[in-house]
Structures are given as C-alpha cells and as structure tokens.
C-alpha atoms as a PDB file:
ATOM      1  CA  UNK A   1      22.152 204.543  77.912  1.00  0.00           C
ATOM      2  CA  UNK A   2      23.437 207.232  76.062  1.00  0.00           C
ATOM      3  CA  UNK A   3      20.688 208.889  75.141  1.00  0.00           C
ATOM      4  CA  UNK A   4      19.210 208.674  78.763  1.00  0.00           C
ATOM      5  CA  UNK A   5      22.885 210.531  79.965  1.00  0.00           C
ATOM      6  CA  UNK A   6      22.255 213.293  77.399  1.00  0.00           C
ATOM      7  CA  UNK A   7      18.922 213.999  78.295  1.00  0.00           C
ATOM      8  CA  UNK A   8      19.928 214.125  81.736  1.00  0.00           C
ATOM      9  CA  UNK A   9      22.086 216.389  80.899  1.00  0.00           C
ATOM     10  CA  UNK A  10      19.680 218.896  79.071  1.00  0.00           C
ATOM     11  CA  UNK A  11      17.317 218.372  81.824  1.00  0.00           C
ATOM     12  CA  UNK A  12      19.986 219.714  84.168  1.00  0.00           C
ATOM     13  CA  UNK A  13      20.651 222.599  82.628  1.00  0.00           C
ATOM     14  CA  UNK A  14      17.244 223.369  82.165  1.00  0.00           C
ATOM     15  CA  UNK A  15      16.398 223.364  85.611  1.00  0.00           C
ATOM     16  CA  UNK A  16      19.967 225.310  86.408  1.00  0.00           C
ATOM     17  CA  UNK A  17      18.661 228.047  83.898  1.00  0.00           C
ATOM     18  CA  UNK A  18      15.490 228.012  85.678  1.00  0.00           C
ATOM     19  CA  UNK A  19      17.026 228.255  89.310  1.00  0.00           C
ATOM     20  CA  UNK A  20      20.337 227.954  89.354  1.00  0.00           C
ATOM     21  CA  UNK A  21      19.871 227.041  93.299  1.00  0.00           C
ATOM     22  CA  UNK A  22      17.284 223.850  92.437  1.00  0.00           C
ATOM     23  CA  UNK A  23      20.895 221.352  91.614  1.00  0.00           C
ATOM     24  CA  UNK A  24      22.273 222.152  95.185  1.00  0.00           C
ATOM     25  CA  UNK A  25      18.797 221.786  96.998  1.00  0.00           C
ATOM     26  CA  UNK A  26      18.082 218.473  94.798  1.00  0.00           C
ATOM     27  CA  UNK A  27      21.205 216.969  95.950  1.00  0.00           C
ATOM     28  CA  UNK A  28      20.552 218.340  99.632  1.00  0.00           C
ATOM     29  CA  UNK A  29      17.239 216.638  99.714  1.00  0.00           C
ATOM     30  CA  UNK A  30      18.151 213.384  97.629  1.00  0.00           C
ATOM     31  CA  UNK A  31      15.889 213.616  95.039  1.00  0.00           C
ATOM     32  CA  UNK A  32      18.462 212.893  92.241  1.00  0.00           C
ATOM     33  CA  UNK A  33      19.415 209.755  91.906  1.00  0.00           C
ATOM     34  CA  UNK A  34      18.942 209.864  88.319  1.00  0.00           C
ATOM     35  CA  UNK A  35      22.882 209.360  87.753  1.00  0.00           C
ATOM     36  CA  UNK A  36      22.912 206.060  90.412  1.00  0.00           C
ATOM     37  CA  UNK A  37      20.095 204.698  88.305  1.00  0.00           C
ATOM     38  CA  UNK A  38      21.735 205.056  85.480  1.00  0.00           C
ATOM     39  CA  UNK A  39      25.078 203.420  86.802  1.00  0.00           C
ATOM     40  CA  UNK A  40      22.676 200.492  87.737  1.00  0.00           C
ATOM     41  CA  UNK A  41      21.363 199.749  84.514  1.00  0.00           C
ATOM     42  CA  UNK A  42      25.035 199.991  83.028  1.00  0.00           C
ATOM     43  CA  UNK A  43      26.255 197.301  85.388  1.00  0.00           C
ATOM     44  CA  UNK A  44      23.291 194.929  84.726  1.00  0.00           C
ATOM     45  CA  UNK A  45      22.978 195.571  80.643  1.00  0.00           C
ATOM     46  CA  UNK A  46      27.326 195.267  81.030  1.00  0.00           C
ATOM     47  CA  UNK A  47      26.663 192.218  83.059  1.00  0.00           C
END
C-alpha cells in the first residue's frame, strides 16, 4: 500500500498545482475517498 499512498500523494499535488481550489471542492463534494479506501485495504490485508 505504499506505493498506492505515494502516488496519492503526487496526484494531490498535481491537481493542487493545477487549482489549488480543486482539494477543498473535492472534499466539499465527496469525491475523495481515495484515503478511506486505502485505510480499508490496510485493515483487511492487516487482518
């Protein structure tokens, strides 16, 4: 899952350096869940 996290991460800043306002509306309009998903998957693979 590591390597999911750090793309995450680049992907983020990507889009911030785009439009810095896209994280806030994204949030806003619950379209990231990315980081939930990933919690998911940790709990089931740490399961």
């Amino acid at each position: 899952m590591t390597y999911v996290k750090q793309m995450y991460v680049l992907i983020y800043d990507f889009f911030t350096w785009i439009n810095p306002n896209i994280i806030p509306t994204m949030a806003q309009e619950a379209l990231d869940n990315v980081q939930a998903e990933i919690a998911k998957t940790e709990a089931i693979i740490n399961s």
